[in-house]
N, C-alpha and C. Protein backbone atom coordinates (compact mmCIF):
# COMPACT_ATOMS: atom_id res chain seq x y z
N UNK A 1 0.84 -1.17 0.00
CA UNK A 1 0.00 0.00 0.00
C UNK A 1 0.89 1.24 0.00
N UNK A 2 0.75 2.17 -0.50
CA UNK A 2 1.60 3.29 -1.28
C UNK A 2 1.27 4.26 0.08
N UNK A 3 2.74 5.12 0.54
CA UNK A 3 2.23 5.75 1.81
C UNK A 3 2.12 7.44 0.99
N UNK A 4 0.73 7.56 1.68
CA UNK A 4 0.55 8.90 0.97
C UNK A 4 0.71 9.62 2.22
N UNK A 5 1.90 10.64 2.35
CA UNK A 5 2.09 11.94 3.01
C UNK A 5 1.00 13.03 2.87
N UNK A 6 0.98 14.01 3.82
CA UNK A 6 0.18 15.18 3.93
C UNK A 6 0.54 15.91 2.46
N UNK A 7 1.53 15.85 2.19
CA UNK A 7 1.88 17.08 0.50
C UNK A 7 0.66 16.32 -0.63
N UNK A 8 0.97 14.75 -0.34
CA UNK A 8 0.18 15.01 -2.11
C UNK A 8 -1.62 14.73 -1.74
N UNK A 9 -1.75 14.34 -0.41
CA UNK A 9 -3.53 14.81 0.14
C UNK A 9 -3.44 16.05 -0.47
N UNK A 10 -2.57 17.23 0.11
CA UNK A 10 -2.90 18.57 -0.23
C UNK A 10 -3.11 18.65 -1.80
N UNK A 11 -2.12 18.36 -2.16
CA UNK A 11 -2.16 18.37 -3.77
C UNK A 11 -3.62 17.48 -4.19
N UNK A 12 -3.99 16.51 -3.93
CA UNK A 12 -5.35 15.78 -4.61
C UNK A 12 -6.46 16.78 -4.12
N UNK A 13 -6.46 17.29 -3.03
CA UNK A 13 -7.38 18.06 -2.42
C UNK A 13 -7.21 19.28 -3.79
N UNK A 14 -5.96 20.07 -3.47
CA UNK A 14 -6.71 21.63 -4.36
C UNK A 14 -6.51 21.33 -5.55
N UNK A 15 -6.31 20.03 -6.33
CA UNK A 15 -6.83 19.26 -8.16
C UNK A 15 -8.02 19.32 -7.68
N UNK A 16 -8.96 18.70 -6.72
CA UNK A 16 -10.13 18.51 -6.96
C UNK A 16 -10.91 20.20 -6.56
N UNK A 17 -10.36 20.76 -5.63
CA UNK A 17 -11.19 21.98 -5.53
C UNK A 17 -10.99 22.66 -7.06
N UNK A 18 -10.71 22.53 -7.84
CA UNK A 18 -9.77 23.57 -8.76
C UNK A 18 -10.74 22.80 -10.06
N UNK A 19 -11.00 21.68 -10.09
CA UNK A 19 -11.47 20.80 -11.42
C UNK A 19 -12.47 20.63 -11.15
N UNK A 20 -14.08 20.37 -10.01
CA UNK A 20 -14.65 20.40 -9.99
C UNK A 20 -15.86 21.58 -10.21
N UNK A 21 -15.35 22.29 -9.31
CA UNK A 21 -16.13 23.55 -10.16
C UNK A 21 -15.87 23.94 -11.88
N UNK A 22 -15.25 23.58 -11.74
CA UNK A 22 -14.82 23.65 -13.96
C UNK A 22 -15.96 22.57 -14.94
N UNK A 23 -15.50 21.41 -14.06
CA UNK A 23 -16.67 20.50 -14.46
C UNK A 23 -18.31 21.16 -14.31
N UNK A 24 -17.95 21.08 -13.23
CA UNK A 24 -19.77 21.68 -13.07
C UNK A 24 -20.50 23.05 -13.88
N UNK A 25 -19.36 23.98 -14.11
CA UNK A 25 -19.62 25.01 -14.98
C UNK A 25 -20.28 24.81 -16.45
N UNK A 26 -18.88 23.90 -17.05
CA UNK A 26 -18.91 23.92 -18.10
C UNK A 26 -19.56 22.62 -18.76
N UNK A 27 -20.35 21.63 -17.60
CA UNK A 27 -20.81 20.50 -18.05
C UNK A 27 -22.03 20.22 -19.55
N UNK A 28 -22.44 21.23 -19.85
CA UNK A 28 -23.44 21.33 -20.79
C UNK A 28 -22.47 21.24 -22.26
N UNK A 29 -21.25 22.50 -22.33
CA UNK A 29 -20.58 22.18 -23.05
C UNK A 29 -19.55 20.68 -23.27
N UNK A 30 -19.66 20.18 -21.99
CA UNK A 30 -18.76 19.30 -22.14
C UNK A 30 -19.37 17.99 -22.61
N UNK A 31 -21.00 18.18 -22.18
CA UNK A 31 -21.91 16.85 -22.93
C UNK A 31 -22.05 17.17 -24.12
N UNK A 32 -21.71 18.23 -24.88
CA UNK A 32 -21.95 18.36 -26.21
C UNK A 32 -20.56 17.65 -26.77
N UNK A 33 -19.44 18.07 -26.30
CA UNK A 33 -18.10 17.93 -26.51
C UNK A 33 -18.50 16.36 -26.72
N UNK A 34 -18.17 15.60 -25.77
CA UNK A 34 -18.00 13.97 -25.98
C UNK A 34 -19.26 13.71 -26.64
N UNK A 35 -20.56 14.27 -26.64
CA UNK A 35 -21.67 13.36 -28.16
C UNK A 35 -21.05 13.65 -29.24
N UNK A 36 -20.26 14.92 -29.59
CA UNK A 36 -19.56 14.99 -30.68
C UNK A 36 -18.63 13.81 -31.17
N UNK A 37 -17.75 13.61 -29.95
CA UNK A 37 -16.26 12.60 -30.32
C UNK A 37 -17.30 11.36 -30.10
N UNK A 38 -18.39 10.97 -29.45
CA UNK A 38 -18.71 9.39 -29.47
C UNK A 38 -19.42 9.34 -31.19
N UNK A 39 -19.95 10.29 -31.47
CA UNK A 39 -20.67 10.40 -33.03
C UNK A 39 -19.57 10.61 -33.88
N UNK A 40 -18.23 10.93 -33.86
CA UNK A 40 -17.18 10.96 -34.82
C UNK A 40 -17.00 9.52 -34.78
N UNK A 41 -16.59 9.35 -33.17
CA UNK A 41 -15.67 7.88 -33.17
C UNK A 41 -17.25 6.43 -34.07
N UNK A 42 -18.46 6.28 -33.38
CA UNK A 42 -19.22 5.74 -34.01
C UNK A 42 -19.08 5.56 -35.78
N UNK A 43 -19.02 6.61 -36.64
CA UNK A 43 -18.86 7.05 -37.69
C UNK A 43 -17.99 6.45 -38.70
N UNK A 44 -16.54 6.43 -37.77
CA UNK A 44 -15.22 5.92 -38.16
C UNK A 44 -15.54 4.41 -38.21
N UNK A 45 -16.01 3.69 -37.12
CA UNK A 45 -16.40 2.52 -37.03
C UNK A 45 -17.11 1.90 -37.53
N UNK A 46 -18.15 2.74 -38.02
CA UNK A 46 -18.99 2.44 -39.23
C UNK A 46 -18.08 2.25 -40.60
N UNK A 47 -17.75 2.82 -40.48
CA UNK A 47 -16.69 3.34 -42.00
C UNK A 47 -15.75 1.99 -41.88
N UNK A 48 -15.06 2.04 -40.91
CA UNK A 48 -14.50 0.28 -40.40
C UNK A 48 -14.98 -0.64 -41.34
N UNK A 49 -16.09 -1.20 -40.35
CA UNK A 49 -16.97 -2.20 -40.37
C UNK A 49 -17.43 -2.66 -42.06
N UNK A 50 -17.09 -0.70 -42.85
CA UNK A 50 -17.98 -1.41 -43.98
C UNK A 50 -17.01 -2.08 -45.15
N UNK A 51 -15.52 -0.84 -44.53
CA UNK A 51 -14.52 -1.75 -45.23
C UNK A 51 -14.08 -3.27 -45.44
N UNK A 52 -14.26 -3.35 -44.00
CA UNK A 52 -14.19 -4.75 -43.71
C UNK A 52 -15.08 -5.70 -43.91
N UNK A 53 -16.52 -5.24 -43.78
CA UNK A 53 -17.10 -6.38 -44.72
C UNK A 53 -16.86 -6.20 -46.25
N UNK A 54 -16.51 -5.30 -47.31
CA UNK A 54 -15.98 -5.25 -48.29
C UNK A 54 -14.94 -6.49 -48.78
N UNK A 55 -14.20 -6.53 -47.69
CA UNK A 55 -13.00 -7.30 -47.83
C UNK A 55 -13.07 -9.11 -47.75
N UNK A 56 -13.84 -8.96 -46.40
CA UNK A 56 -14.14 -10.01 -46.34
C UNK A 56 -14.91 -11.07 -47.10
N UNK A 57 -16.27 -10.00 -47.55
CA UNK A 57 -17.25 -10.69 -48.38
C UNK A 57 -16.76 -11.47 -49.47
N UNK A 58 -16.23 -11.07 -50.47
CA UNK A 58 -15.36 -12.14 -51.50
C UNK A 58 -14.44 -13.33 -51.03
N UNK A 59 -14.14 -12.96 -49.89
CA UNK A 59 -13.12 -14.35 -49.41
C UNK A 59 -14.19 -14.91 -49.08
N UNK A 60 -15.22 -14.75 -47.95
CA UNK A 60 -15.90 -15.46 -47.35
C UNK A 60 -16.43 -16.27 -48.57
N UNK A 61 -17.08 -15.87 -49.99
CA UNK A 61 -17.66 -16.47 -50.92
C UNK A 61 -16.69 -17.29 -51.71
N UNK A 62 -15.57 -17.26 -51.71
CA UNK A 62 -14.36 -17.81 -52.53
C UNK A 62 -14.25 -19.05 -51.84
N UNK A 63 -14.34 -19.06 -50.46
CA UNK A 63 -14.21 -20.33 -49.56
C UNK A 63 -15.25 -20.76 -49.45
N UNK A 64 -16.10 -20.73 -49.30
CA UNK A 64 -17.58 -21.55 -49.42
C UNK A 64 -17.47 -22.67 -50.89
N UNK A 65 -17.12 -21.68 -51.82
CA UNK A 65 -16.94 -22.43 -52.88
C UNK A 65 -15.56 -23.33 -52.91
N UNK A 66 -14.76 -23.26 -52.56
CA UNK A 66 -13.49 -24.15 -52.38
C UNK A 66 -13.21 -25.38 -51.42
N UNK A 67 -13.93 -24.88 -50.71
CA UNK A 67 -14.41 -25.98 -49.23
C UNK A 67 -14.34 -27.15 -49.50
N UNK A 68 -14.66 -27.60 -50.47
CA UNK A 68 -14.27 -29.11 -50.66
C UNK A 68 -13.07 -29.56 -50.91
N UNK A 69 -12.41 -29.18 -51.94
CA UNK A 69 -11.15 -29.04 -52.48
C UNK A 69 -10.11 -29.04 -51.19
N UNK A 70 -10.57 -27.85 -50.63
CA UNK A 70 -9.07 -27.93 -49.33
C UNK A 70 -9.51 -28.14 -48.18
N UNK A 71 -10.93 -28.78 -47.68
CA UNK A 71 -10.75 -29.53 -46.56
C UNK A 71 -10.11 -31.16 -47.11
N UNK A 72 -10.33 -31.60 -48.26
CA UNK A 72 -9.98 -32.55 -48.33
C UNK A 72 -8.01 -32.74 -48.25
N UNK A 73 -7.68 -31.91 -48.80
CA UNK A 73 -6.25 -31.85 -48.60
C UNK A 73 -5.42 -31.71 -46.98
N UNK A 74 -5.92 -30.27 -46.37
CA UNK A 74 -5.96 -30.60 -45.20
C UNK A 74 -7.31 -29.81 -44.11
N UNK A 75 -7.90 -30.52 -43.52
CA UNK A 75 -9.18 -30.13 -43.02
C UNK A 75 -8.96 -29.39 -42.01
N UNK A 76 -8.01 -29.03 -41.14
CA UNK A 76 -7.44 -28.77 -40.16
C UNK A 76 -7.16 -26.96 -40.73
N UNK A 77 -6.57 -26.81 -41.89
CA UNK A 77 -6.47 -25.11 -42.29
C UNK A 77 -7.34 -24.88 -42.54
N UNK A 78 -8.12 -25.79 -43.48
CA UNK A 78 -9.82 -25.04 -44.00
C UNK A 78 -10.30 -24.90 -42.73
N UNK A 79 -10.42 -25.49 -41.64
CA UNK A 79 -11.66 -25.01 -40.33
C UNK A 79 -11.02 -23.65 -40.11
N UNK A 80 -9.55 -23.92 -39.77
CA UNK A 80 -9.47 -22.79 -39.45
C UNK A 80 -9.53 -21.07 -40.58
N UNK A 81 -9.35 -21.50 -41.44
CA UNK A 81 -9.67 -20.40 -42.27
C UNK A 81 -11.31 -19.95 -42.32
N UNK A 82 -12.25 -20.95 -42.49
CA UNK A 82 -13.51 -20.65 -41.93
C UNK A 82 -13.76 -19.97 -40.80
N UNK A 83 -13.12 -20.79 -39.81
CA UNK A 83 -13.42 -19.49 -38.71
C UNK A 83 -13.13 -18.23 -38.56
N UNK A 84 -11.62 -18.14 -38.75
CA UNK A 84 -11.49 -16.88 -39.34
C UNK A 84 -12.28 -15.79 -40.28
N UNK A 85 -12.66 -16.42 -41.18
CA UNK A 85 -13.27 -15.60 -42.05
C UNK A 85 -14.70 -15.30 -41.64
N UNK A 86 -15.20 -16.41 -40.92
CA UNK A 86 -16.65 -16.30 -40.57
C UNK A 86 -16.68 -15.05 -39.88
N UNK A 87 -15.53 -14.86 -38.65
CA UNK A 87 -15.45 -14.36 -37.14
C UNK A 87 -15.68 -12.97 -38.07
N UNK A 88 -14.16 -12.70 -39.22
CA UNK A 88 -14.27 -11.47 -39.79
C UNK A 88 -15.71 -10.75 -40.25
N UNK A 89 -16.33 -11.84 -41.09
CA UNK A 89 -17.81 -11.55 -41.41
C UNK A 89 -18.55 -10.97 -40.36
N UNK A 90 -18.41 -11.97 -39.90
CA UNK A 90 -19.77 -11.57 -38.87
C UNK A 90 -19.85 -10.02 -37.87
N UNK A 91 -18.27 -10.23 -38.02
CA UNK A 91 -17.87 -9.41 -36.90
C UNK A 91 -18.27 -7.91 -37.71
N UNK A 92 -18.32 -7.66 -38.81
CA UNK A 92 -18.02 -6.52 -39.45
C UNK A 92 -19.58 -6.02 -39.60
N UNK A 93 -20.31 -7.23 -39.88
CA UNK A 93 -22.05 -7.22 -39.97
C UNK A 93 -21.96 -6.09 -38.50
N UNK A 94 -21.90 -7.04 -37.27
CA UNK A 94 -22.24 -6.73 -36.07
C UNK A 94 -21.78 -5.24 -35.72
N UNK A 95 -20.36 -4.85 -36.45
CA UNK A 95 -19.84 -3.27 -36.52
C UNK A 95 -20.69 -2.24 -37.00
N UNK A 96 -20.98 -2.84 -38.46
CA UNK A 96 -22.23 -1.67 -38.84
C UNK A 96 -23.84 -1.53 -38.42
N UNK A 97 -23.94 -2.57 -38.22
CA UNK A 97 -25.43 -2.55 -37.47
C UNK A 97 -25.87 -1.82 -36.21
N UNK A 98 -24.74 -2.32 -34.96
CA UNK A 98 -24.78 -1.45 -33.42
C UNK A 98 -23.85 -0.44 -33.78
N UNK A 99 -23.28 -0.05 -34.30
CA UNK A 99 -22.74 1.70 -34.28
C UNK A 99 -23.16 2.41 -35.42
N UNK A 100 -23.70 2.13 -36.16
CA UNK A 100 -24.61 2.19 -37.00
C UNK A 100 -25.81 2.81 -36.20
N UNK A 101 -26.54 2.10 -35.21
CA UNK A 101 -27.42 2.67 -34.98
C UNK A 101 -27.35 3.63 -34.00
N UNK A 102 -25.99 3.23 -33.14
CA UNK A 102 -25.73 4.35 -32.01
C UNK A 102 -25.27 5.62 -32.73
N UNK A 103 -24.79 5.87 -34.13
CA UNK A 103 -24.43 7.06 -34.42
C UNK A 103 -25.61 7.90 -35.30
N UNK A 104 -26.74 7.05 -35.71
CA UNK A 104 -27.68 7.22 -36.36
C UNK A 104 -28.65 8.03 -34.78
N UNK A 105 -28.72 7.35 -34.07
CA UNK A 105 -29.55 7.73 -32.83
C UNK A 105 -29.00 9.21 -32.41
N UNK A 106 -27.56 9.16 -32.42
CA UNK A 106 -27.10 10.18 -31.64
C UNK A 106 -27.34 11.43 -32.57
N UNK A 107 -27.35 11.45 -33.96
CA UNK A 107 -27.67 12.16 -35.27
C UNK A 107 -29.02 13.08 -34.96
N UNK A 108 -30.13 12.00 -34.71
CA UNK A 108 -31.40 11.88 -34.87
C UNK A 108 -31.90 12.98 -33.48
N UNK A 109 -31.39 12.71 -32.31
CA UNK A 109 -31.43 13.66 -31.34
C UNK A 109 -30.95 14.51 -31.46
N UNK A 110 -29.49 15.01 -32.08
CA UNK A 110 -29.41 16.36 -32.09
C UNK A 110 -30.01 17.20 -33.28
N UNK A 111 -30.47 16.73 -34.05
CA UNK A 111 -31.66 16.86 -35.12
C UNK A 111 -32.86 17.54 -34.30
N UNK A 112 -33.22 16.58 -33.49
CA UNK A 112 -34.21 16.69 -32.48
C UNK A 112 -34.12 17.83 -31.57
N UNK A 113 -32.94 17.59 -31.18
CA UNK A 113 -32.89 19.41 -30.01
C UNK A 113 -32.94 20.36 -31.24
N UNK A 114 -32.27 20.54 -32.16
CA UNK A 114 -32.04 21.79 -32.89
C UNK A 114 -33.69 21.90 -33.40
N UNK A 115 -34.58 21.03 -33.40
CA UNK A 115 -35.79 21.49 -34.16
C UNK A 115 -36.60 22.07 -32.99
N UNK A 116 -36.47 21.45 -31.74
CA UNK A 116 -37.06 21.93 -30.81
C UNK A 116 -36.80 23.47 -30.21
N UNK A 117 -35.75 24.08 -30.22
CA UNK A 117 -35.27 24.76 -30.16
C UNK A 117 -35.72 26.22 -30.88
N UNK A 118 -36.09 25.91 -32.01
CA UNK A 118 -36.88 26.53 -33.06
C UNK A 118 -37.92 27.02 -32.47
């Protein structure tokens, strides 16, 4: 257990007197601030997701069709290349769909305040 002396109490003490009132001031701006960066970052991830199912989609279809051919040679790489590719698939579906809708939602509300506002 880390021995904390009276200097850095003092010090955590006047960070927090000093940052809390800042927070509390400026909290309206600051919920705008992070819906901004979670609706950028959402966005990007979308953008991700669609690359990546781009990429994937043709392999995933290239191996479906080959599947016979190289499980028979060795069955042991084909599973694992299936899984792989499945995991990629799926995974990229599941990217654009839930941030997809979390950045669509977050869109849709500030749509929503600005009309209300009016």
């Amino acid at each position: 257990m880390p021995d904390l002396s009276w200097d850095e109490w003092k010090t955590l003490i006047s960070l927090a007197v000093a940052v809390i009132p800042a927070v509390v001031k400026y909290r309206v701006e600051l919920t705008r601030a992070i819906d901004a960066v979670a609706e950028g970052v959402g966005l990007l991830v979308l953008v991700f997701g669609v690359v990546l199912y781009t990429h994937t989609f043709p392999q995933w279809e290239r191996l479906q069709a080959n599947l016979g051919p190289a499980s028979a040679e060795s069955p042991l790489l084909a599973a694992q290349q299936v899984q792989t590719l499945f995991t990629l698939y799926a995974g990229s579906i599941a990217l654009m769909v839930l941030v997809g809708m979390r950045a669509v939602s977050g869109l849709l509300g500030r749509l929503r305040g600005t009309a209300k506002r009016r």
